[in-house]
Structure formats: structure tokens, C-alpha cells
Protein backbone atom coordinates (compact mmCIF):
# COMPACT_ATOMS: atom_id res chain seq x y z
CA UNK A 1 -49.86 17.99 -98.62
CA UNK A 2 -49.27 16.70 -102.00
CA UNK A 3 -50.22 12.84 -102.67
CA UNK A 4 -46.57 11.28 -103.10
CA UNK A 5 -45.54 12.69 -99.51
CA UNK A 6 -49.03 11.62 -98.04
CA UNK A 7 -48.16 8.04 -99.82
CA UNK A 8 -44.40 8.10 -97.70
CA UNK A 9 -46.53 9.23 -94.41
CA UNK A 10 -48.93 5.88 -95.13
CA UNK A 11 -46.14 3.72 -95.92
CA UNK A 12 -44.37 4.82 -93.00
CA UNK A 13 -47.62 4.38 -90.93
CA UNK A 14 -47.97 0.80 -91.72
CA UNK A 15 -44.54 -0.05 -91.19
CA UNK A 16 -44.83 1.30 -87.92
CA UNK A 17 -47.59 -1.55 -87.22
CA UNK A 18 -45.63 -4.14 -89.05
CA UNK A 19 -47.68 -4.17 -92.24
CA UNK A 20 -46.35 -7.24 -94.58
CA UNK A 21 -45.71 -6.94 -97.99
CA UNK A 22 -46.15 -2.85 -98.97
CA UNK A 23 -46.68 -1.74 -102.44
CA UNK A 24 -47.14 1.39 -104.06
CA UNK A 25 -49.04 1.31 -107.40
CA UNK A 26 -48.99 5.09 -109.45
CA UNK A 27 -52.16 5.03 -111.40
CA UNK A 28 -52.26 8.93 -111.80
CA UNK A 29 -51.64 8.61 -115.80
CA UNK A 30 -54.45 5.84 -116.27
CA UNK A 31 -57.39 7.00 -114.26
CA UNK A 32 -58.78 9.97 -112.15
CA UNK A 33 -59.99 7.71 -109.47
CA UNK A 34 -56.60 8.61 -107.25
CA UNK A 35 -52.87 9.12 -108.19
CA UNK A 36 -51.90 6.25 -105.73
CA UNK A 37 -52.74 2.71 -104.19
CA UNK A 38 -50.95 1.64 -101.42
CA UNK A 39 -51.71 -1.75 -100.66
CA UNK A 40 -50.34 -4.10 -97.50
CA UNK A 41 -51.09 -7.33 -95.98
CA UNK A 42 -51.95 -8.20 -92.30
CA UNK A 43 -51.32 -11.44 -90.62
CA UNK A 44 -54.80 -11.26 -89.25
CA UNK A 45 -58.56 -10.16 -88.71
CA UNK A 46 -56.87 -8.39 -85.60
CA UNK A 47 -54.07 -6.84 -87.20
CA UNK A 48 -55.09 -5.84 -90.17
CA UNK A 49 -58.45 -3.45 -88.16
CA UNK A 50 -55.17 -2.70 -85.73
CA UNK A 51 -52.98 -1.26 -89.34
CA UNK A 52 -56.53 -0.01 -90.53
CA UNK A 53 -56.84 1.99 -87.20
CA UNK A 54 -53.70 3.18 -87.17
CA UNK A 55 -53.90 4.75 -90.30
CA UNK A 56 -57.18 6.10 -89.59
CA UNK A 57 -56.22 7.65 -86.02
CA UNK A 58 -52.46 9.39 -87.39
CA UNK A 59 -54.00 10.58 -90.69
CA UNK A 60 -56.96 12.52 -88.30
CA UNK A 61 -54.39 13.50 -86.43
CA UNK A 62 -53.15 15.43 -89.94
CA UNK A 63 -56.28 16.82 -90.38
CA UNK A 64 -57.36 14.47 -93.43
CA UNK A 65 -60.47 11.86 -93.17
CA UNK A 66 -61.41 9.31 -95.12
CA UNK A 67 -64.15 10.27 -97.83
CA UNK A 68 -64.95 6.33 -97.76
CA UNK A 69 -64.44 3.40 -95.60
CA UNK A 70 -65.26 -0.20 -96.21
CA UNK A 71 -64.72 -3.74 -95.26
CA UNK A 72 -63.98 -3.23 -91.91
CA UNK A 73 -66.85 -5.50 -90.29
CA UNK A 74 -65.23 -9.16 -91.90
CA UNK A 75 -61.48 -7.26 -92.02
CA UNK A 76 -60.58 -9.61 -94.86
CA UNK A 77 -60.00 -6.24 -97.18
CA UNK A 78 -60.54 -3.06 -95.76
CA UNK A 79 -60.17 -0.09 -98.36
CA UNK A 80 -59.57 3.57 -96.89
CA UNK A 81 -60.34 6.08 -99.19
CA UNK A 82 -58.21 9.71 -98.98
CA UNK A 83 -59.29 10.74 -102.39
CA UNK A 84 -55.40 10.60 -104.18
CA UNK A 85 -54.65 7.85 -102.22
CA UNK A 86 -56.63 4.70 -101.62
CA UNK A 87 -55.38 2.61 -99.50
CA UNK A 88 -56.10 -1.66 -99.08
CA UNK A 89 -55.35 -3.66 -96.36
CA UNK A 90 -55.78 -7.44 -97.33
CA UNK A 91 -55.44 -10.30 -95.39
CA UNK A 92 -52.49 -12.75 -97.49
CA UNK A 93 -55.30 -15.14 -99.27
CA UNK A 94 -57.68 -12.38 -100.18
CA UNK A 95 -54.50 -10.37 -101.53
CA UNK A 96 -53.45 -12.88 -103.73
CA UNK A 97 -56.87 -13.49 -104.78
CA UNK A 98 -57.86 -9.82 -105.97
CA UNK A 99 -54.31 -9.23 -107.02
CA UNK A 100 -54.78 -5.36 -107.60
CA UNK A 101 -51.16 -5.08 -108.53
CA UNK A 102 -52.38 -7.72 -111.68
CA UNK A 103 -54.88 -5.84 -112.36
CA UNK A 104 -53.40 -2.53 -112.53
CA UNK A 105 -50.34 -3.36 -114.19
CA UNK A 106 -50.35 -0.73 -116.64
CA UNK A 107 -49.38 1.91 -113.35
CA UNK A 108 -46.24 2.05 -111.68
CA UNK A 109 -45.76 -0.88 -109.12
CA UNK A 110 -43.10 -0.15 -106.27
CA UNK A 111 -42.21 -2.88 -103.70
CA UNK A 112 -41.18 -1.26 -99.68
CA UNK A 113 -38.43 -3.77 -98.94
């Protein structure tokens, strides 16, 4: 599966557990770290391991695994790493905070609703 489809399946994912505030950054022309962040907020500790799960439980279901998993113990920013696609889960404050879509501005940001 190419990276932009896996980044709909994600998005898709999340809004399936009410993620808040889904972005898409395309950072495939600046870096070889991935071709994709997809970033969302969760309302909670709770909710945001409950969006973190999700993820983590459909993508296995695909057949793709995380290479790298972090954050999950405090659930303030959990980062799932699929290789092209990264993937953060913030809680609101700690979003605003770390402001990824700041700090890679120079990829292409797209807003989900």
C-alpha cells in the first residue's frame, strides 16, 4: 500500500474514534524521515491510548506494525511510527505546545474538516 492511501486509512481510523482536530503534513520533499505526519488531538489520557489503540489494532489487522512506539505510559503525546507515516496523537495543551505543524511549515499542511 502506498503512503498517501495508508494516510486516508489513518485519517479515516481516527475519525472513526472521534479524533479532534486532524492534519496531514507532506514532508516527503524536505526529509527522508517519512513522506507523511498525521497528527490529531484527544480530549483525554483515556481517549487519546483509546485513538492510539485503535490505530494500532486496524493497522495489524492490515498486516503493518509499528517500527516504533512511544509516549504511551503519560498519553500526553503518543507517536506511532509506520515508517512513511508517523503518526502523533497529542492531548490539546501539549499540541499547541510542540506545534509540529509550526515547525514543519515548509511541508504541505492539510486540515480534515
Amino acid at each position: 500500500m502506498d503512503s498517501k492511501r495508508l494516510v486516508e486509512k489513518i485519517v479515516s481510523f481516527m475519525e472513526e474514534k472521534k479524533a479532534r482536530d486532524i492534519s496531514i503534513i507532506d514532508i516527503e520533499n524536505i526529509t527522508e524521515i517519512a513522506d507523511y505526519f498525521v497528527i490529531c488531538s484527544g480530549t483525554s489520557t483515556t481517549h487519546i491510548k483509546a485513538i492510539a489503540d485503535e490505530l494500532d489494532f486496524k493497522l495489524g489487522e492490515m498486516g503493518l506494525h509499528a517500527h516504533h512506539k512511544e509516549g504511551y505510559e503519560t498519553a500526553r503525546w503518543i507517536l506511532l511510527d509506520y515508517s512513511d507515516v508517523v503518526i502523533h496523537v497529542f492531548h490539546q495543551e501539549d499540541r499547541g505546545f510542540y506545534n509540529l505543524e509550526r515547525l514543519w511549515s515548509d511541508g504541505v499542511l492539510t486540515n480534515i474538516r
